[in-house]
N, C-alpha and C. Protein backbone atom coordinates (compact mmCIF):
# COMPACT_ATOMS: atom_id res chain seq x y z
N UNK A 1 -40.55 -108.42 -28.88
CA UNK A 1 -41.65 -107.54 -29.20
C UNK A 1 -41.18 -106.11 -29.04
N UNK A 2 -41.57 -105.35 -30.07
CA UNK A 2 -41.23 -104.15 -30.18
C UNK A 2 -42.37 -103.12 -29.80
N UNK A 3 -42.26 -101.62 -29.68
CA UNK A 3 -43.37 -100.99 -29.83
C UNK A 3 -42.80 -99.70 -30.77
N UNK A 4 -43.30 -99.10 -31.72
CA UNK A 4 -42.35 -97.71 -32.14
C UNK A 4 -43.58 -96.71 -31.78
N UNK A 5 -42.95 -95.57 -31.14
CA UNK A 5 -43.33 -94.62 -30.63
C UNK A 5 -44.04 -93.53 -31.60
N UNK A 6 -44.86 -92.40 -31.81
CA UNK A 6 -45.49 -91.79 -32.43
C UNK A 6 -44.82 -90.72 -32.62
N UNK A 7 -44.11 -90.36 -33.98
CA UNK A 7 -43.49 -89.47 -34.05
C UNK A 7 -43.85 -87.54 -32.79
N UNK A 8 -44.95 -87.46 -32.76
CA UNK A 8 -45.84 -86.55 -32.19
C UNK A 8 -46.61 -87.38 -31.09
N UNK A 9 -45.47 -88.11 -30.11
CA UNK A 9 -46.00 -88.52 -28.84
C UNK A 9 -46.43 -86.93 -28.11
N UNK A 10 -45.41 -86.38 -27.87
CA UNK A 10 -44.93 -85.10 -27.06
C UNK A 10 -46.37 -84.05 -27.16
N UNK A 11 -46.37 -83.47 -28.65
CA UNK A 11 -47.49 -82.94 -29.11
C UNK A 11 -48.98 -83.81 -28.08
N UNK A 12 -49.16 -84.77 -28.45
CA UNK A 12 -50.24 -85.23 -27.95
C UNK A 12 -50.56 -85.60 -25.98
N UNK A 13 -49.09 -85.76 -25.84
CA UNK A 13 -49.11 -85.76 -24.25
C UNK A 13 -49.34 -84.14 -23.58
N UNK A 14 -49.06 -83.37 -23.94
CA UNK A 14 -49.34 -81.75 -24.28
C UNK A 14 -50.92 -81.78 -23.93
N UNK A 15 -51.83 -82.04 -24.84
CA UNK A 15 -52.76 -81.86 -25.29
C UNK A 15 -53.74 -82.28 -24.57
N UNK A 16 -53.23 -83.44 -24.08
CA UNK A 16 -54.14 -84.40 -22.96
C UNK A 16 -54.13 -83.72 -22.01
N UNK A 17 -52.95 -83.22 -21.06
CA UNK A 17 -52.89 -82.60 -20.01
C UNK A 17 -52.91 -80.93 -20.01
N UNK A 18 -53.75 -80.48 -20.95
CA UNK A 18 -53.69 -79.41 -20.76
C UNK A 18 -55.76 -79.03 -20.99
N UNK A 19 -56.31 -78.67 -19.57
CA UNK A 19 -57.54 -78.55 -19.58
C UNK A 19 -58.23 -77.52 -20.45
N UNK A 20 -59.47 -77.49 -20.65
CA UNK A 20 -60.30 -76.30 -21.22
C UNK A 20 -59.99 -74.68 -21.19
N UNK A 21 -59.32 -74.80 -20.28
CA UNK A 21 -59.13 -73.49 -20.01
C UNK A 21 -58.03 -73.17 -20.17
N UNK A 22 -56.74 -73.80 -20.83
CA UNK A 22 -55.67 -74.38 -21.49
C UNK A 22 -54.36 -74.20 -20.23
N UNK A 23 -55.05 -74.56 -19.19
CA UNK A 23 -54.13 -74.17 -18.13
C UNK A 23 -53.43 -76.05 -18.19
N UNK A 24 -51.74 -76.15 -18.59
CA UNK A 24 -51.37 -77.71 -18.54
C UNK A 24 -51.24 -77.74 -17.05
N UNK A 25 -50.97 -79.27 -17.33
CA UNK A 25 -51.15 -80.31 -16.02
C UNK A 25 -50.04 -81.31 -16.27
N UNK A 26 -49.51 -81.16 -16.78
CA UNK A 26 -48.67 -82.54 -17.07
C UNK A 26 -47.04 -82.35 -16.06
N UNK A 27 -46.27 -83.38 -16.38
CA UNK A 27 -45.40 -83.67 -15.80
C UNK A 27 -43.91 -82.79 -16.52
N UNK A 28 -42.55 -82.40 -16.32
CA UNK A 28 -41.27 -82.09 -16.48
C UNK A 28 -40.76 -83.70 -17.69
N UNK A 29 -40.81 -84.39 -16.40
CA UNK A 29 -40.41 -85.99 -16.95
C UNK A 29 -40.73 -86.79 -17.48
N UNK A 30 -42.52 -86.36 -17.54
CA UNK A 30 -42.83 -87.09 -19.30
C UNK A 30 -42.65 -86.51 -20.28
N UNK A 31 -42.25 -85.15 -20.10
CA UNK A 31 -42.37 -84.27 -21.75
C UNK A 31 -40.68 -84.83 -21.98
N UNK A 32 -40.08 -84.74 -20.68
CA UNK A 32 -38.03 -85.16 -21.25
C UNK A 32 -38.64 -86.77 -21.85
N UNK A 33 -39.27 -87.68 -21.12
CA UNK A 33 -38.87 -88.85 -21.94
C UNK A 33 -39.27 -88.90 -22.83
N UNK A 34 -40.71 -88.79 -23.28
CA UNK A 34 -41.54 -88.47 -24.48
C UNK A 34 -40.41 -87.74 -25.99
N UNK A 35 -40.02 -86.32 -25.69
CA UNK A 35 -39.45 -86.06 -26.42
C UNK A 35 -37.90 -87.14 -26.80
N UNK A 36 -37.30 -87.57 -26.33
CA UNK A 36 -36.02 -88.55 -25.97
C UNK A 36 -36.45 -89.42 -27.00
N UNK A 37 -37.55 -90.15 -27.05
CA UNK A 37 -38.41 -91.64 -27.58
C UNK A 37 -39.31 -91.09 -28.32
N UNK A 38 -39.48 -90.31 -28.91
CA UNK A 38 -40.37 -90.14 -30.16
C UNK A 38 -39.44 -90.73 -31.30
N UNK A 39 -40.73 -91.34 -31.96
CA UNK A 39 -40.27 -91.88 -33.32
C UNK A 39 -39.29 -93.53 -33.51
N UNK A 40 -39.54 -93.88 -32.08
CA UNK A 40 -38.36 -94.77 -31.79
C UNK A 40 -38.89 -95.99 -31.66
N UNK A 41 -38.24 -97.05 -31.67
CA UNK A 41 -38.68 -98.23 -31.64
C UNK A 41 -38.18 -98.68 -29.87
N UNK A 42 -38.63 -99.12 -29.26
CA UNK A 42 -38.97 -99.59 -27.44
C UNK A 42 -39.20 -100.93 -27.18
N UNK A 43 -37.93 -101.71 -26.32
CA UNK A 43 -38.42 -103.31 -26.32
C UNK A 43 -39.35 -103.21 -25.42
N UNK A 44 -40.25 -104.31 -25.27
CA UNK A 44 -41.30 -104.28 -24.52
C UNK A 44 -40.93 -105.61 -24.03
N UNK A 45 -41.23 -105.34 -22.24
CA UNK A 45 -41.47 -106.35 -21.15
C UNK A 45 -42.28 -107.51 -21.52
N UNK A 46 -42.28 -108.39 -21.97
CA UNK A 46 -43.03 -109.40 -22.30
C UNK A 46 -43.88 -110.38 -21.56
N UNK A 47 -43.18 -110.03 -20.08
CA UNK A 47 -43.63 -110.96 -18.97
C UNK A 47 -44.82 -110.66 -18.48
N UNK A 48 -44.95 -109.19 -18.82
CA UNK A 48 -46.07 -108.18 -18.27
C UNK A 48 -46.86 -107.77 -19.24
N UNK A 49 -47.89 -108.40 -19.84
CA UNK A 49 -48.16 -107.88 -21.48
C UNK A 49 -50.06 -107.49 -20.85
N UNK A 50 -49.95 -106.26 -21.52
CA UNK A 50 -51.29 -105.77 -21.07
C UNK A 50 -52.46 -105.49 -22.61
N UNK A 51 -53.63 -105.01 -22.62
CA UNK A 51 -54.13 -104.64 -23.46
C UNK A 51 -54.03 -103.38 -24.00
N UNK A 52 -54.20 -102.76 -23.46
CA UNK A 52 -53.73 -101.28 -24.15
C UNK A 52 -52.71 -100.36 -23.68
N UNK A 53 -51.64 -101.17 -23.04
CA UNK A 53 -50.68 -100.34 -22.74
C UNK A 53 -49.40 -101.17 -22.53
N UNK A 54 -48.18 -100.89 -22.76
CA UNK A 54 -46.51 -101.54 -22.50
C UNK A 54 -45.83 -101.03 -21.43
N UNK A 55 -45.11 -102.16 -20.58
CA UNK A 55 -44.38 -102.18 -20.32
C UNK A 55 -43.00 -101.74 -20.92
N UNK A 56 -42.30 -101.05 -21.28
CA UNK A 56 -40.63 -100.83 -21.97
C UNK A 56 -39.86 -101.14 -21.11
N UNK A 57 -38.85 -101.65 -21.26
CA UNK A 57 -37.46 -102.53 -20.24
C UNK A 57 -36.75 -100.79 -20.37
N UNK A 58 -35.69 -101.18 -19.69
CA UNK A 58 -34.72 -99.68 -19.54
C UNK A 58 -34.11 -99.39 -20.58
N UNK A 59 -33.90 -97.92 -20.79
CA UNK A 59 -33.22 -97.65 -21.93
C UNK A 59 -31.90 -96.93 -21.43
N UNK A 60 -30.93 -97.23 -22.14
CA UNK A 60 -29.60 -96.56 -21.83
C UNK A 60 -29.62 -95.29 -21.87
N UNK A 61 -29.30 -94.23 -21.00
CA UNK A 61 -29.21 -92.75 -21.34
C UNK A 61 -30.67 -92.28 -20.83
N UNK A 62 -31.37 -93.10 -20.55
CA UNK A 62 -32.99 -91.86 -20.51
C UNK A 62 -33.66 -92.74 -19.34
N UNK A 63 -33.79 -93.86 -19.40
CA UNK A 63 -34.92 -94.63 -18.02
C UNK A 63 -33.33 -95.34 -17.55
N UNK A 64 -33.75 -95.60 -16.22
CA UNK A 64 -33.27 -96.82 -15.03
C UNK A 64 -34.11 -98.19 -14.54
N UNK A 65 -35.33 -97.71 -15.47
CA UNK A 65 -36.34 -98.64 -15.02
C UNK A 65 -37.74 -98.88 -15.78
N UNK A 66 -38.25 -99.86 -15.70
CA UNK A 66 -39.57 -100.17 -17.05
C UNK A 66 -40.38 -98.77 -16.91
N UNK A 67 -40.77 -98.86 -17.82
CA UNK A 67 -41.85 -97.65 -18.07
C UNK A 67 -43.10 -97.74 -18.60
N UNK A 68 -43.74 -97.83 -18.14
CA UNK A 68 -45.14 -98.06 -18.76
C UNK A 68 -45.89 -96.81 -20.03
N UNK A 69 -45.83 -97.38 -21.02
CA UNK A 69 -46.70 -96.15 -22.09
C UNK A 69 -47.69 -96.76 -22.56
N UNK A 70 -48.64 -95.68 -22.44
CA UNK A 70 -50.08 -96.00 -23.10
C UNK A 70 -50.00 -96.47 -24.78
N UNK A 71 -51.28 -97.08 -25.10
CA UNK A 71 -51.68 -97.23 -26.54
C UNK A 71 -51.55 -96.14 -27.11
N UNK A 72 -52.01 -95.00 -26.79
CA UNK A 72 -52.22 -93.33 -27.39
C UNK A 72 -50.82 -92.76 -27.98
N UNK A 73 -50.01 -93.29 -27.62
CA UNK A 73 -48.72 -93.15 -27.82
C UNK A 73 -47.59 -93.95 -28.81
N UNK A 74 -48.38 -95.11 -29.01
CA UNK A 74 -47.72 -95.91 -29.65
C UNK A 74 -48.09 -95.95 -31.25
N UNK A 75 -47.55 -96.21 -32.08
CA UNK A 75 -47.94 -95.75 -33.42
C UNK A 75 -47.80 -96.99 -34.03
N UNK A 76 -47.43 -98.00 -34.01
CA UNK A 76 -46.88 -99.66 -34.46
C UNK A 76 -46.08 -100.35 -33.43
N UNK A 77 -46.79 -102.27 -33.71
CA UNK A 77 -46.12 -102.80 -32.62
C UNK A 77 -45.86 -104.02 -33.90
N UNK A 78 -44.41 -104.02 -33.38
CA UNK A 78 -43.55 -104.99 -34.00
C UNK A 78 -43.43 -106.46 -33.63
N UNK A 79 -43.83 -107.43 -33.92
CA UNK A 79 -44.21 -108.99 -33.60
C UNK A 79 -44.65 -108.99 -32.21
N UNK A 80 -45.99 -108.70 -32.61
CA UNK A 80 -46.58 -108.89 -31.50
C UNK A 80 -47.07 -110.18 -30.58
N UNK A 81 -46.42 -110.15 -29.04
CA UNK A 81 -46.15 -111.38 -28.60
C UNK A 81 -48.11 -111.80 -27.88
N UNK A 82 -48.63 -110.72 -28.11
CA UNK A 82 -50.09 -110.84 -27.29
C UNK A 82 -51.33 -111.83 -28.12
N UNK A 83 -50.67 -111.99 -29.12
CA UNK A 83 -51.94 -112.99 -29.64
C UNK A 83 -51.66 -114.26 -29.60
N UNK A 84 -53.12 -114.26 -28.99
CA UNK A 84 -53.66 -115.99 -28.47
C UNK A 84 -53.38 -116.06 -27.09
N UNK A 85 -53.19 -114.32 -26.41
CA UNK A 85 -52.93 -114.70 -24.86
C UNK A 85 -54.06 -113.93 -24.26
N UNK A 86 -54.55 -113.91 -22.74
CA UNK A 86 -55.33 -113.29 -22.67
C UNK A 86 -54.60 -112.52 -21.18
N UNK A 87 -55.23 -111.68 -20.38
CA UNK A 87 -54.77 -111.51 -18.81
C UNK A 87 -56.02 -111.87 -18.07
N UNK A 88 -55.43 -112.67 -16.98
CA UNK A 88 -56.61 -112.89 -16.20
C UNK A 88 -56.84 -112.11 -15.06
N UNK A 89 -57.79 -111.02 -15.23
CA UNK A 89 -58.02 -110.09 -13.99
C UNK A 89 -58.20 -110.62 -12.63
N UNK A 90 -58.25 -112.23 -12.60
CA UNK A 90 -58.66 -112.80 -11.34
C UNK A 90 -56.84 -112.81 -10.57
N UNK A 91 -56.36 -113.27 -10.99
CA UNK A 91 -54.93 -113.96 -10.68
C UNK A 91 -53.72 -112.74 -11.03
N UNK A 92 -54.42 -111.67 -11.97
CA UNK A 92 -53.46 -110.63 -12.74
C UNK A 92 -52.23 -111.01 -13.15
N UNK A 93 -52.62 -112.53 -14.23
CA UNK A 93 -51.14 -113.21 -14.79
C UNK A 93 -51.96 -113.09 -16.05
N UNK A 94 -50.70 -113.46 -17.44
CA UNK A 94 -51.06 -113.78 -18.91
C UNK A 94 -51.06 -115.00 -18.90
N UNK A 95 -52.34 -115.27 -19.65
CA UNK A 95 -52.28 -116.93 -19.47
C UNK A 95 -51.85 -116.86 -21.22
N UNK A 96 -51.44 -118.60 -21.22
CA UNK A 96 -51.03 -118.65 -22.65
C UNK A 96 -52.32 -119.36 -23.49
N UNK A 97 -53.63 -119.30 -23.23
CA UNK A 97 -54.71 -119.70 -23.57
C UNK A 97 -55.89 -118.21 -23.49
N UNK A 98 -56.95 -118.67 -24.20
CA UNK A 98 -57.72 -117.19 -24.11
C UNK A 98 -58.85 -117.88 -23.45
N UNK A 99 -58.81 -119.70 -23.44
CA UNK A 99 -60.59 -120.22 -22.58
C UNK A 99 -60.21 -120.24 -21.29
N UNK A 100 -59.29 -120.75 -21.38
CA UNK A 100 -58.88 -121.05 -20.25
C UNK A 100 -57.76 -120.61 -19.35
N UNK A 101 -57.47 -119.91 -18.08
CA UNK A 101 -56.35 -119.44 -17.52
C UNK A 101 -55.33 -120.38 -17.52
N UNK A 102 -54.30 -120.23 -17.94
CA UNK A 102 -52.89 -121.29 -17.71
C UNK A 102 -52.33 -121.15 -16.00
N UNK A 103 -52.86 -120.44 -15.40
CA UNK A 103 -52.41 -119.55 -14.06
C UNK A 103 -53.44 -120.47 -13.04
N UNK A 104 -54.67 -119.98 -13.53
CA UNK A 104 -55.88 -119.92 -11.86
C UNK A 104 -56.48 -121.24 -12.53
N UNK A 105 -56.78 -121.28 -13.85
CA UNK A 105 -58.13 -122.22 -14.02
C UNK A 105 -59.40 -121.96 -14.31
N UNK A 106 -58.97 -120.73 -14.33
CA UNK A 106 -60.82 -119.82 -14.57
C UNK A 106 -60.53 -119.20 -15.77
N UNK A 107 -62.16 -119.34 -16.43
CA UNK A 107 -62.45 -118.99 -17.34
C UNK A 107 -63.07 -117.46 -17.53
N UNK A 108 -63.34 -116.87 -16.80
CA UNK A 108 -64.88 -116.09 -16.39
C UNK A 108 -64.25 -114.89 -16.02
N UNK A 109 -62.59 -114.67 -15.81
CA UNK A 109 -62.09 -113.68 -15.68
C UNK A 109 -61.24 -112.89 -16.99
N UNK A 110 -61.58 -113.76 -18.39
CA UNK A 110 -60.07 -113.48 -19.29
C UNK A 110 -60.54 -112.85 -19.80
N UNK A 111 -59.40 -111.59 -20.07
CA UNK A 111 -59.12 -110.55 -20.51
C UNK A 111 -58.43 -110.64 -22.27
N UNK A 112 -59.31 -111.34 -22.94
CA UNK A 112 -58.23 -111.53 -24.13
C UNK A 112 -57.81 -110.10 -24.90
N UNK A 113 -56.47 -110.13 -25.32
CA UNK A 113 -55.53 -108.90 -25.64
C UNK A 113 -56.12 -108.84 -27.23
């Protein structure tokens, strides 16, 4: 599973963190990775599959370690591994069913993606 990044991640992470009064708020090290990974295609953690946001495994040259990026950021996701799975907020595992948890057994908590 892939995710490709929004050419104008950077632009928009900008934008978010910068209040009414246009004083920013944001981070040094999201604008370096952001800019690094715009436009790019990002494997995604599969083990950890959420609804509106990825996990990314490490990238050579820029992370040491997964990175989590929002939906807001992502512009296309390439075979996507999330359908027909759900997360169960009870157990906080992906079950491989959407009635039923493959994990706990409960129904009443799924989160289908």
């Amino acid at each position: 599973m892939l995710i490709k990044i929004k050419q104008d991640a950077l632009s928009i992470y900008v934008r978010d963190h910068t209040d009414y009064h246009g004083d920013y708020h944001g981070h040094d090290w999201w604008e370096s990775f952001l800019k690094q990974v715009s436009g790019k295609e990002l494997k995604v953690d599969q083990e950890n599959l959420f609804k509106h946001e990825f996990d990314v495994l490490p990238i050579s040259g820029v992370s040491d370690a997964t990175i989590r990026i929002l939906d807001d950021y992502v512009d296309m996701i390439i075979d996507d591994q999330r359908i027909g799975k759900a997360r169960c907020e009870l157990c906080n595992s992906v079950s491989l069913d959407t009635q039923l948890c493959s994990h706990c057994g409960r129904s009443d908590y799924l989160d289908v993606f």
